[in-house]
N, C-alpha and C. Protein backbone atom coordinates (compact mmCIF):
# COMPACT_ATOMS: atom_id res chain seq x y z
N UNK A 1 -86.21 -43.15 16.92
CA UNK A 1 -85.16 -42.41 17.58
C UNK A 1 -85.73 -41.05 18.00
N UNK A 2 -85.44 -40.49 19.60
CA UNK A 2 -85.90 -39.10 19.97
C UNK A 2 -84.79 -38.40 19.55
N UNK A 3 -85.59 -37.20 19.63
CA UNK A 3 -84.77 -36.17 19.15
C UNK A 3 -84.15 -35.68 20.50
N UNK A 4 -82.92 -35.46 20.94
CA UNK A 4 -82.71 -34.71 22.21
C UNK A 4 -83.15 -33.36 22.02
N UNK A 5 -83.36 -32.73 23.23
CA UNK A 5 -83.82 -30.97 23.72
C UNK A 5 -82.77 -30.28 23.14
N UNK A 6 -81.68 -30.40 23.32
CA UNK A 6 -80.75 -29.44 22.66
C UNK A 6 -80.00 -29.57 21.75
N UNK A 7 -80.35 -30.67 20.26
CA UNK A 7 -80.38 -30.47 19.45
C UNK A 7 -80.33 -29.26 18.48
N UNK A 8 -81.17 -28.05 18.72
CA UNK A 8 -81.05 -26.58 17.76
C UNK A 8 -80.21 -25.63 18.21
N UNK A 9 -79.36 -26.27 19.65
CA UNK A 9 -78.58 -24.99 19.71
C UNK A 9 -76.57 -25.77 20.28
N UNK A 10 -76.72 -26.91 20.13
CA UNK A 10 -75.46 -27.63 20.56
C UNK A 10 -74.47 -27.05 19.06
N UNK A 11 -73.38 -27.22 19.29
CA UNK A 11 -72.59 -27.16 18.55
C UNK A 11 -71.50 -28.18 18.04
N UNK A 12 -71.63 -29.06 17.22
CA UNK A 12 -71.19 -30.31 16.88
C UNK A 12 -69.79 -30.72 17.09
N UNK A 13 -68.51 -29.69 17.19
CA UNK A 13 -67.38 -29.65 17.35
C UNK A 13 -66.75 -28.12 18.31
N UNK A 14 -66.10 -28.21 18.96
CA UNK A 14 -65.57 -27.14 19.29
C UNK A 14 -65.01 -26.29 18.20
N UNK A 15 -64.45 -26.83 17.48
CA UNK A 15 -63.97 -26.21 16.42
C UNK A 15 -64.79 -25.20 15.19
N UNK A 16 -66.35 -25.86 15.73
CA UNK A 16 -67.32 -25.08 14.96
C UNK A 16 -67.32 -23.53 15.25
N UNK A 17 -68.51 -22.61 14.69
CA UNK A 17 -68.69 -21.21 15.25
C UNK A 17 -70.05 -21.24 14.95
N UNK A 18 -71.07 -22.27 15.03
CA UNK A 18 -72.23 -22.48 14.71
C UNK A 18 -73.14 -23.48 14.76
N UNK A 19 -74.06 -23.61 15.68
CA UNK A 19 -74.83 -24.97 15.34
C UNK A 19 -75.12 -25.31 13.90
N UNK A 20 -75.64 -26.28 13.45
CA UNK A 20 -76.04 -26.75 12.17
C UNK A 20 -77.24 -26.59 11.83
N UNK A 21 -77.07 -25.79 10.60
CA UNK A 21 -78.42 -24.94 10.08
C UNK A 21 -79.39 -26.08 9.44
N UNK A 22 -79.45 -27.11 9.17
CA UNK A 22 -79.88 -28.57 8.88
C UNK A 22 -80.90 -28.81 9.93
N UNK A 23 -82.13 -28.42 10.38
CA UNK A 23 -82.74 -28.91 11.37
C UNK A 23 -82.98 -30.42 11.85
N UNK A 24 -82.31 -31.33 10.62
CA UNK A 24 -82.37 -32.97 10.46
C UNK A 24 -81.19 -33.44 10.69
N UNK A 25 -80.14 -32.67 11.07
CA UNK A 25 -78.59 -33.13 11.50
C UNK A 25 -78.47 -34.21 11.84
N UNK A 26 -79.25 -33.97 13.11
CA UNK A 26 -78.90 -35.41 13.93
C UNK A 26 -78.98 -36.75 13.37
N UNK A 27 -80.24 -36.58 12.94
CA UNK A 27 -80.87 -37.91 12.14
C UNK A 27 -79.78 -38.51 10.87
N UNK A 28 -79.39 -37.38 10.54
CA UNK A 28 -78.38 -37.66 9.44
C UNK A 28 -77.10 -38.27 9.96
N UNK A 29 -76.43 -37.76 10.91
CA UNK A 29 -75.20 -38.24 11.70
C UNK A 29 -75.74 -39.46 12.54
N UNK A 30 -76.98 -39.86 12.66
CA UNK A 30 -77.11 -41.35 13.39
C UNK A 30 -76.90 -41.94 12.25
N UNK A 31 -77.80 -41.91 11.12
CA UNK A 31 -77.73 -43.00 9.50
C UNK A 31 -76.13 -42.77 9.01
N UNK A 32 -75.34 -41.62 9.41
CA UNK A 32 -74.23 -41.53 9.10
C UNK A 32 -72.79 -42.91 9.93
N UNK A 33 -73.68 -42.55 11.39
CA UNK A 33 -72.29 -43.09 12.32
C UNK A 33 -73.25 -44.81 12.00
N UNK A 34 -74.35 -44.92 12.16
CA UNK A 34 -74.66 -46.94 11.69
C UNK A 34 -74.25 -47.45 9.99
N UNK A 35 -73.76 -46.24 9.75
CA UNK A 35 -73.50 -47.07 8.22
C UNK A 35 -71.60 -47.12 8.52
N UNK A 36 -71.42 -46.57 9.76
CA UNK A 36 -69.61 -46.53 9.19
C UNK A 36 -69.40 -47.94 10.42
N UNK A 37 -70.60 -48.15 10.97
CA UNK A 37 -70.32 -49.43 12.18
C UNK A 37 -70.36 -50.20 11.49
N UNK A 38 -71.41 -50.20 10.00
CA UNK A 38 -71.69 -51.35 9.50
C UNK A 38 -70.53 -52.00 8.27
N UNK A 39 -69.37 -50.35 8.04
CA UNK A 39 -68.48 -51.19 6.86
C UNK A 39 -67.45 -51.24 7.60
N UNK A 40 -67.15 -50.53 8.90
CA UNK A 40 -65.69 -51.05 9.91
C UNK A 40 -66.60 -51.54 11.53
N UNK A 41 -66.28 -52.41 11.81
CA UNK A 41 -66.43 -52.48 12.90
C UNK A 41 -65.65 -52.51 14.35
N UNK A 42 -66.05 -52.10 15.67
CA UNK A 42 -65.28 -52.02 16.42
C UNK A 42 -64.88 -50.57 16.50
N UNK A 43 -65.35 -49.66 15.90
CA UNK A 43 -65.70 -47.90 16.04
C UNK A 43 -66.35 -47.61 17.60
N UNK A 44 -65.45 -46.46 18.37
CA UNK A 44 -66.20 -46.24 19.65
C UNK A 44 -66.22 -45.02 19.60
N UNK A 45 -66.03 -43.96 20.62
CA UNK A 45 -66.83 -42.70 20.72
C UNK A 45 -65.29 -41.96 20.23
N UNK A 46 -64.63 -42.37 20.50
CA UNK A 46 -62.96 -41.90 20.19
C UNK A 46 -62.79 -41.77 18.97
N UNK A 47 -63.29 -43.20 17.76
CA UNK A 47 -62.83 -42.99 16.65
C UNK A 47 -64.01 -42.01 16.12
N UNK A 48 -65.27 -41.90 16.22
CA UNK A 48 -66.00 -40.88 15.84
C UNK A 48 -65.68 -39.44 16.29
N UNK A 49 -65.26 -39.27 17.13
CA UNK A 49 -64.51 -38.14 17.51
C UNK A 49 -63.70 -37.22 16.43
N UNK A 50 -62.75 -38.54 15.67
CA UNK A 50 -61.55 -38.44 15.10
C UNK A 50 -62.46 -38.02 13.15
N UNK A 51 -62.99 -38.75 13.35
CA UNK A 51 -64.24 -39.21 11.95
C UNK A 51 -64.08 -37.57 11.83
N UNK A 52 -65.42 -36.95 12.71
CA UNK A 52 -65.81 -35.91 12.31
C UNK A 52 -65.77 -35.25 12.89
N UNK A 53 -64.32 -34.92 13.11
CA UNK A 53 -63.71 -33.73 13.70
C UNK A 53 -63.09 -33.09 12.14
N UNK A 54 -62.36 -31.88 12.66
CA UNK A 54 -61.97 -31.20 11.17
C UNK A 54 -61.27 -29.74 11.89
N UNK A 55 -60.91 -28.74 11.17
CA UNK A 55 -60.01 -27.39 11.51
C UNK A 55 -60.56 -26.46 11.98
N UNK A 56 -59.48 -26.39 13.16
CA UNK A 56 -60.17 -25.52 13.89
C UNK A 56 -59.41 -24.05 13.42
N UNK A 57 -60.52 -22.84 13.32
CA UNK A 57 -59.34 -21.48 12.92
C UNK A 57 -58.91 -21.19 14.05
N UNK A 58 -57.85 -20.71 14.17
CA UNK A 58 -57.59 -19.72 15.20
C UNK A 58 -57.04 -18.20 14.54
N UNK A 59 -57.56 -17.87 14.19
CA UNK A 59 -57.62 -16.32 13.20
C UNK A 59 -56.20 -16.45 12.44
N UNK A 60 -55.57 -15.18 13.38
CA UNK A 60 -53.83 -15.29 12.40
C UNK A 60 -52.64 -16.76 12.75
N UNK A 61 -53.01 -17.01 13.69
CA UNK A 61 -52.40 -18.48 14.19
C UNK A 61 -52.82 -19.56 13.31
N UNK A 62 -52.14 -20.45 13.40
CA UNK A 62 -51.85 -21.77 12.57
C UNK A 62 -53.43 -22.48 12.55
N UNK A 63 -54.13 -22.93 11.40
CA UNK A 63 -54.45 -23.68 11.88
C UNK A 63 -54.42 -25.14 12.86
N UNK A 64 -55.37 -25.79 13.44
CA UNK A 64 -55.04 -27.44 13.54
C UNK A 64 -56.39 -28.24 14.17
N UNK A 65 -55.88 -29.61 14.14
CA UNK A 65 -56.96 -30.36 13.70
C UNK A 65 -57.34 -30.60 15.41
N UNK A 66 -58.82 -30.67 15.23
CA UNK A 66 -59.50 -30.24 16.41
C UNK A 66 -60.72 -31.40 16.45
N UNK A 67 -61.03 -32.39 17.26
CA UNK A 67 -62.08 -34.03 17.54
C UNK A 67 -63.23 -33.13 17.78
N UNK A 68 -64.19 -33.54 16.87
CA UNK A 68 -65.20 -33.70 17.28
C UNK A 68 -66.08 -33.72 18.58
N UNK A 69 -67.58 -33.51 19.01
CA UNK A 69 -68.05 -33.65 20.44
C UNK A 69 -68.82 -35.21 20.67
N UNK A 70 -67.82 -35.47 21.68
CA UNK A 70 -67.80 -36.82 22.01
C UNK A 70 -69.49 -36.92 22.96
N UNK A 71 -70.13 -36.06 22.97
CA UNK A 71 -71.30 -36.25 24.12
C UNK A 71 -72.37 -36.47 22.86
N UNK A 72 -72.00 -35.99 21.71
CA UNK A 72 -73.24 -35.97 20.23
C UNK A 72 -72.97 -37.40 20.08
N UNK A 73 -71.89 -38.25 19.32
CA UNK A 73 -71.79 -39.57 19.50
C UNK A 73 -71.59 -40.39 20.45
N UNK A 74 -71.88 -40.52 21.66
CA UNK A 74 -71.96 -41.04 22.83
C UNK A 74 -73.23 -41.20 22.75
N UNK A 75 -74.35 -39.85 22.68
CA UNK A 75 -75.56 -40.43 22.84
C UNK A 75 -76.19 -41.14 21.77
N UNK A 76 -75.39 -40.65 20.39
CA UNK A 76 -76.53 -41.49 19.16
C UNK A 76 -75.98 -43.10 19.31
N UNK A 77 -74.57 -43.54 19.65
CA UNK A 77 -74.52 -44.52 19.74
C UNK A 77 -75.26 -45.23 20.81
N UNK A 78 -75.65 -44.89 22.14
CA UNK A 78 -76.97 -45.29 22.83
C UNK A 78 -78.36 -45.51 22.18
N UNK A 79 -78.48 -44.55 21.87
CA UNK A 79 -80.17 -44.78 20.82
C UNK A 79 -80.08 -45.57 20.12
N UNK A 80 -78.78 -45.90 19.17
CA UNK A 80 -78.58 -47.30 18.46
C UNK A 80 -78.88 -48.15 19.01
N UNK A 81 -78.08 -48.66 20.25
CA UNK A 81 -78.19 -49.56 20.63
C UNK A 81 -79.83 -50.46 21.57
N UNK A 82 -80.15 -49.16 22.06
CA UNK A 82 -81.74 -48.83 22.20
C UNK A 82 -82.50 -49.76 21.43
N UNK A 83 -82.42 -49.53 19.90
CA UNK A 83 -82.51 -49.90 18.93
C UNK A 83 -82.51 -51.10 18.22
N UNK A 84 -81.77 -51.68 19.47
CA UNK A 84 -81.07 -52.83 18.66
C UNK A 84 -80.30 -52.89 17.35
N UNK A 85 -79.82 -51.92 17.30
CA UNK A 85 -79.04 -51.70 15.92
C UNK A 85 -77.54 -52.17 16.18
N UNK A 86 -77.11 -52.14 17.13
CA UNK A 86 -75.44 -51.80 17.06
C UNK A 86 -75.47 -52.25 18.64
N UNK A 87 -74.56 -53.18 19.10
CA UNK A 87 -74.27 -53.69 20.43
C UNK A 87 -72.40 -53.21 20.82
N UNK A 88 -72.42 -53.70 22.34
CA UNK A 88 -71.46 -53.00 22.54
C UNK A 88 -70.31 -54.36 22.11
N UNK A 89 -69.09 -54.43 21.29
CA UNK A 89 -68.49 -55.42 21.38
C UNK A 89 -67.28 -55.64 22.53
N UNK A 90 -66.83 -57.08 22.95
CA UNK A 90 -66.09 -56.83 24.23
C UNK A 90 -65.13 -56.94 23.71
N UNK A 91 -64.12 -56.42 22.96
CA UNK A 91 -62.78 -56.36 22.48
C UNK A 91 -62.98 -54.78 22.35
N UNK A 92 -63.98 -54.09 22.24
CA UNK A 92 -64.01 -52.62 22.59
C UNK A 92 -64.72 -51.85 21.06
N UNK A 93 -65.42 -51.05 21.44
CA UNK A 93 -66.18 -50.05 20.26
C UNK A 93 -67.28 -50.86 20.29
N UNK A 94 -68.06 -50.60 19.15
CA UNK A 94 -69.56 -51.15 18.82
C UNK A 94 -69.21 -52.07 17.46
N UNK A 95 -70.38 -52.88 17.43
CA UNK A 95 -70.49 -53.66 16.19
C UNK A 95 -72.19 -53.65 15.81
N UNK A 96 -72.42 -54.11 14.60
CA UNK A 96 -73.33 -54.31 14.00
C UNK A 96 -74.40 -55.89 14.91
N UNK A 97 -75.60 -55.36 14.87
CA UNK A 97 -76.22 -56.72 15.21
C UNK A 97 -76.67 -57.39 14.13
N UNK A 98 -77.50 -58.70 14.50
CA UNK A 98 -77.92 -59.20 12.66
C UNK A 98 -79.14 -58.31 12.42
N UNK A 99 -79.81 -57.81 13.40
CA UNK A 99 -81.44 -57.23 13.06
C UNK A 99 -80.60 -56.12 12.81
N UNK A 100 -79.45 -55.38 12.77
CA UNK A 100 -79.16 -54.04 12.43
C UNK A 100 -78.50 -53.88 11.07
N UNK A 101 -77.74 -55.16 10.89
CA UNK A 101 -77.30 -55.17 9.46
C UNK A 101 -78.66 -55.54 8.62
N UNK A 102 -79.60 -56.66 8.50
CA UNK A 102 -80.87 -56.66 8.30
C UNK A 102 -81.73 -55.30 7.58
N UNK A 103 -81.68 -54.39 8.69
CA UNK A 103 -82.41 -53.55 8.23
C UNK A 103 -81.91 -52.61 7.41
N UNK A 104 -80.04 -52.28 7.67
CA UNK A 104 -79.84 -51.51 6.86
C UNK A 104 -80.04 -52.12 5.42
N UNK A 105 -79.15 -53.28 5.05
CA UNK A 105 -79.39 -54.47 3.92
C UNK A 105 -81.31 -53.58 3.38
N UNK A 106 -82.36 -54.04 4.44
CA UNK A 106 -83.35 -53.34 3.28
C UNK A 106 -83.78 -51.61 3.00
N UNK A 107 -82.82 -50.92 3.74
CA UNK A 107 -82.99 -49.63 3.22
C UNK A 107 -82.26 -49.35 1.89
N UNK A 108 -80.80 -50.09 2.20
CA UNK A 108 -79.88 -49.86 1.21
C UNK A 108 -80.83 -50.36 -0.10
N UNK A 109 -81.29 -51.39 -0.60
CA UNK A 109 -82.22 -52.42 -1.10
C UNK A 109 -83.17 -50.97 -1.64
N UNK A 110 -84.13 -50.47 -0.94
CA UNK A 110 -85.06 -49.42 -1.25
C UNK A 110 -84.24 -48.33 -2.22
N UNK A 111 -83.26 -47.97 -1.45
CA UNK A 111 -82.85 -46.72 -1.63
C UNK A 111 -82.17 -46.87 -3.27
N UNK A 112 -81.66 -48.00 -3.78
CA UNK A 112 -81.21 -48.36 -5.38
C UNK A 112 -81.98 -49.12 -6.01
N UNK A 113 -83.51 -49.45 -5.87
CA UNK A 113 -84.42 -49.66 -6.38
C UNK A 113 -85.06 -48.47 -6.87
N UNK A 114 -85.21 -47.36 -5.86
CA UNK A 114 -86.19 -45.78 -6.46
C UNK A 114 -85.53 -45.32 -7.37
N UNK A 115 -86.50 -44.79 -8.08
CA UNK A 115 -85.89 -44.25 -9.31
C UNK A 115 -85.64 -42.66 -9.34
């Protein structure tokens, strides 16, 4: 997976006041959004939106709940699919492929084997 160019200075939600001090974000929110394709399926750029979106301040005004940037999961779900990880399903959103469940199956596998 490439890293996009503006990765160190995008801002993940409108609702933010800061890019993410995590220089590995991204990478984390791709292993993040293929593991939530892989326990619901049929997730599209809308319900990730909804996922990891969260409060927005507006100083002395109310808070309220404010979606996520739909152009950050739009593109990692491309590179997935790139990937062969995750195809588009035609009833709508993405699903898991077998080489994508596969591979997660042997990370997951690695990852509760290390000690």
């Amino acid at each position: 997976m490439e890293l996009p160019h503006w990765t160190d200075i995008v801002k993940t939600g409108r609702f933010k006041e800061l890019a993410p001090y995590d220089p590995d974000w991204y990478y984390i929110r791709a292993a993040s959004m293929a593991r939530k394709i892989y326990l619901r399926q049929g997730i599209g750029v809308g319900g990730f939106q909804k996922i990891y979106g969260g409060r927005k301040r507006n100083g002395s005004r109310p808070p309220h709940f404010c979606k996520s940037s739909g152009a950050i999961a739009r593109h990692i779900l491309q590179q997935l699919q790139a990937m062969n990880i995750i195809e588009v399903d035609p009833r709508g959103g993405r699903i898991i492929t077998s080489q994508g469940r596969r591979d997660l199956d042997q990370v997951a596998g690695r990852i509760v084997v290390a000690p």
